[in-house]
C-alpha atoms as a PDB file:
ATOM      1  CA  UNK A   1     -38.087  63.189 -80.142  1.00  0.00           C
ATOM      2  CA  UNK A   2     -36.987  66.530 -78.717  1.00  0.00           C
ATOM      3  CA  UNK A   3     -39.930  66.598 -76.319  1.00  0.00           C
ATOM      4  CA  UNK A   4     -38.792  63.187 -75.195  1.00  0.00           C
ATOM      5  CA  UNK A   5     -35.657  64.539 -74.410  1.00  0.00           C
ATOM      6  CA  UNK A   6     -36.602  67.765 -72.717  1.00  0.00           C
ATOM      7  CA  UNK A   7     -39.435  65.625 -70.348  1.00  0.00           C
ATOM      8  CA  UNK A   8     -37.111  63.187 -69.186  1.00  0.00           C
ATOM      9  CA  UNK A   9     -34.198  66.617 -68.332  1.00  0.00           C
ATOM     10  CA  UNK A  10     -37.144  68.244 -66.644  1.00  0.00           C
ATOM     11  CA  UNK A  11     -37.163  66.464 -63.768  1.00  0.00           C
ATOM     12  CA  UNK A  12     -34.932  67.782 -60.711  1.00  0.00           C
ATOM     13  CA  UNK A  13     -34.802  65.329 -57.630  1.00  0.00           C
ATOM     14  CA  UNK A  14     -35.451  67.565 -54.666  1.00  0.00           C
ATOM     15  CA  UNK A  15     -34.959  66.537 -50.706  1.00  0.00           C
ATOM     16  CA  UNK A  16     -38.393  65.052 -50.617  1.00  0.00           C
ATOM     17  CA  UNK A  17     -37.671  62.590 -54.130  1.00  0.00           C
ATOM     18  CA  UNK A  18     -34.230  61.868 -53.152  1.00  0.00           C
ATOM     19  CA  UNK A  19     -33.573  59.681 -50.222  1.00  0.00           C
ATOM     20  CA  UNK A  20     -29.534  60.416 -50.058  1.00  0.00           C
ATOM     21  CA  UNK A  21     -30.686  64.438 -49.659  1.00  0.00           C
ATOM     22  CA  UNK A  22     -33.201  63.928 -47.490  1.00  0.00           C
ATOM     23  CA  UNK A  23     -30.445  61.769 -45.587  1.00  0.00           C
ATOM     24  CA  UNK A  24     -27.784  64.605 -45.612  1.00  0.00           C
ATOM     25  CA  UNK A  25     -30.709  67.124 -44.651  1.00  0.00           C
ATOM     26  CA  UNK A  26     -31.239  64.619 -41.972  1.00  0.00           C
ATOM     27  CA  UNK A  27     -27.890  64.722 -40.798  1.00  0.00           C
ATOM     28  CA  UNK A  28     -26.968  68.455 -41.051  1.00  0.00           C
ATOM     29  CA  UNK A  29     -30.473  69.300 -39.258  1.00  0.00           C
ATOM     30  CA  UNK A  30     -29.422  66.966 -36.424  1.00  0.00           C
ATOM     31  CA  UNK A  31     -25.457  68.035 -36.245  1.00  0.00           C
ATOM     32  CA  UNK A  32     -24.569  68.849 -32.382  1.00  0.00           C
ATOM     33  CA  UNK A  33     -21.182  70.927 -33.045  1.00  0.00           C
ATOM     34  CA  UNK A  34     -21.142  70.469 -28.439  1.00  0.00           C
ATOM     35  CA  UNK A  35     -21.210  66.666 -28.621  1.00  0.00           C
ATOM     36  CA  UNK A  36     -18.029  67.077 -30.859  1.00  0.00           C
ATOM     37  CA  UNK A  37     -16.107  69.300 -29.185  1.00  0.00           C
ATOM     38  CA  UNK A  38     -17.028  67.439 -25.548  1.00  0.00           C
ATOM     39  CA  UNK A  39     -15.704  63.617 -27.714  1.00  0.00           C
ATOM     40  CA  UNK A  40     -12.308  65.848 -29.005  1.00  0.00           C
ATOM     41  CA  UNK A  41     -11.807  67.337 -25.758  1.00  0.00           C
ATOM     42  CA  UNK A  42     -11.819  63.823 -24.345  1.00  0.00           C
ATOM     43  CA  UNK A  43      -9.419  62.262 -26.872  1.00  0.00           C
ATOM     44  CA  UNK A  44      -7.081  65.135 -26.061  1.00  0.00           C
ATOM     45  CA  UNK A  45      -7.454  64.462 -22.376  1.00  0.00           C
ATOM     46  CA  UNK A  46      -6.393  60.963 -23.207  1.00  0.00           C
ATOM     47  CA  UNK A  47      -3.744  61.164 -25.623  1.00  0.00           C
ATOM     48  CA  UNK A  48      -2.039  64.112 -22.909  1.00  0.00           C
ATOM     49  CA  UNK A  49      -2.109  61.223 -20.124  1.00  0.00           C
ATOM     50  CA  UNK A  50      -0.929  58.872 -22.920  1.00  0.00           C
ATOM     51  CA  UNK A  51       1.888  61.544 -23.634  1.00  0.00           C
ATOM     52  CA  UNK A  52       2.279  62.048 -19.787  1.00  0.00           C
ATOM     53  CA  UNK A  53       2.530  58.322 -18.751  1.00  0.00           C
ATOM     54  CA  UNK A  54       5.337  57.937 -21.781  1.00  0.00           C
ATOM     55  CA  UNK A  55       7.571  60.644 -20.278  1.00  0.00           C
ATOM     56  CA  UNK A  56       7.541  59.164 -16.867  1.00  0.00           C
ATOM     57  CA  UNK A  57       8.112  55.608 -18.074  1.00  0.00           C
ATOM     58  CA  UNK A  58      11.230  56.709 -20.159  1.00  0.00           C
ATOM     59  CA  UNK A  59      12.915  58.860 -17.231  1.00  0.00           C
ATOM     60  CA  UNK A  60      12.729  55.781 -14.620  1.00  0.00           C
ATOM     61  CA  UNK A  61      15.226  52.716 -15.262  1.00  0.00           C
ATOM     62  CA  UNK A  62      13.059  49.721 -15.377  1.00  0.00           C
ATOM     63  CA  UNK A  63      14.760  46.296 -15.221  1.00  0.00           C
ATOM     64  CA  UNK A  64      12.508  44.907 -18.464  1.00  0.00           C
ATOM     65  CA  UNK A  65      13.517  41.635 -17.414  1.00  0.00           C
ATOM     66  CA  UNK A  66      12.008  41.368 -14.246  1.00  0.00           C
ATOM     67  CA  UNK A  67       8.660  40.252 -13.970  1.00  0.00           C
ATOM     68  CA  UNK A  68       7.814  41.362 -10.764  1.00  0.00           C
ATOM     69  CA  UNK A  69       9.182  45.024 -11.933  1.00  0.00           C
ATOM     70  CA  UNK A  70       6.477  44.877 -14.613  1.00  0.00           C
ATOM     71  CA  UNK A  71       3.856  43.706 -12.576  1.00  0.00           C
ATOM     72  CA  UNK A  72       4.191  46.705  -9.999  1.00  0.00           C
ATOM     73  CA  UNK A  73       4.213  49.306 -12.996  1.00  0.00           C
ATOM     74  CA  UNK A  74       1.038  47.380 -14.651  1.00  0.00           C
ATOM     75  CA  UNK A  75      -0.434  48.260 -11.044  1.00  0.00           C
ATOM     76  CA  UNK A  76       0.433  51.431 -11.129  1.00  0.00           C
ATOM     77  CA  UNK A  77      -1.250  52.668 -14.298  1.00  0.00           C
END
């Protein structure tokens, strides 16, 4: 019974038996840290105009009631 036990604890999935590590093997072998950066540097770009367009929209006095008010701002952006 105790050899039982000890030959079914012997076994260690590696990489090669384990399809979730080879996965994550997969994945860290693969990792571009650039590609990140270049997709974070691009949401920053576009949450500053986000941020920018904001600002300028709450210093002008917009009639909100006009339609054709709105329509020339929708143009504008």
């Amino acid at each position: 019974c105790g050899s039982l036990i000890s030959s079914q604890f012997s076994f260690i999935p590696t990489a090669s038996t384990n399809p979730k590590a080879a996965l994550k093997s997969k994945i860290v072998a693969e990792f571009r840290p650039q590609s990140l950066i270049d997709e974070l540097l691009l949401y920053k770009r576009s949450e500053d105009q986000i941020e920018l367009k904001e600002k300028q929209l709450s210093t002008m006095r917009v009639d909100v009631c006009s339609t054709e008010t709105l329509k020339c701002l929708k143009g504008k952006s």
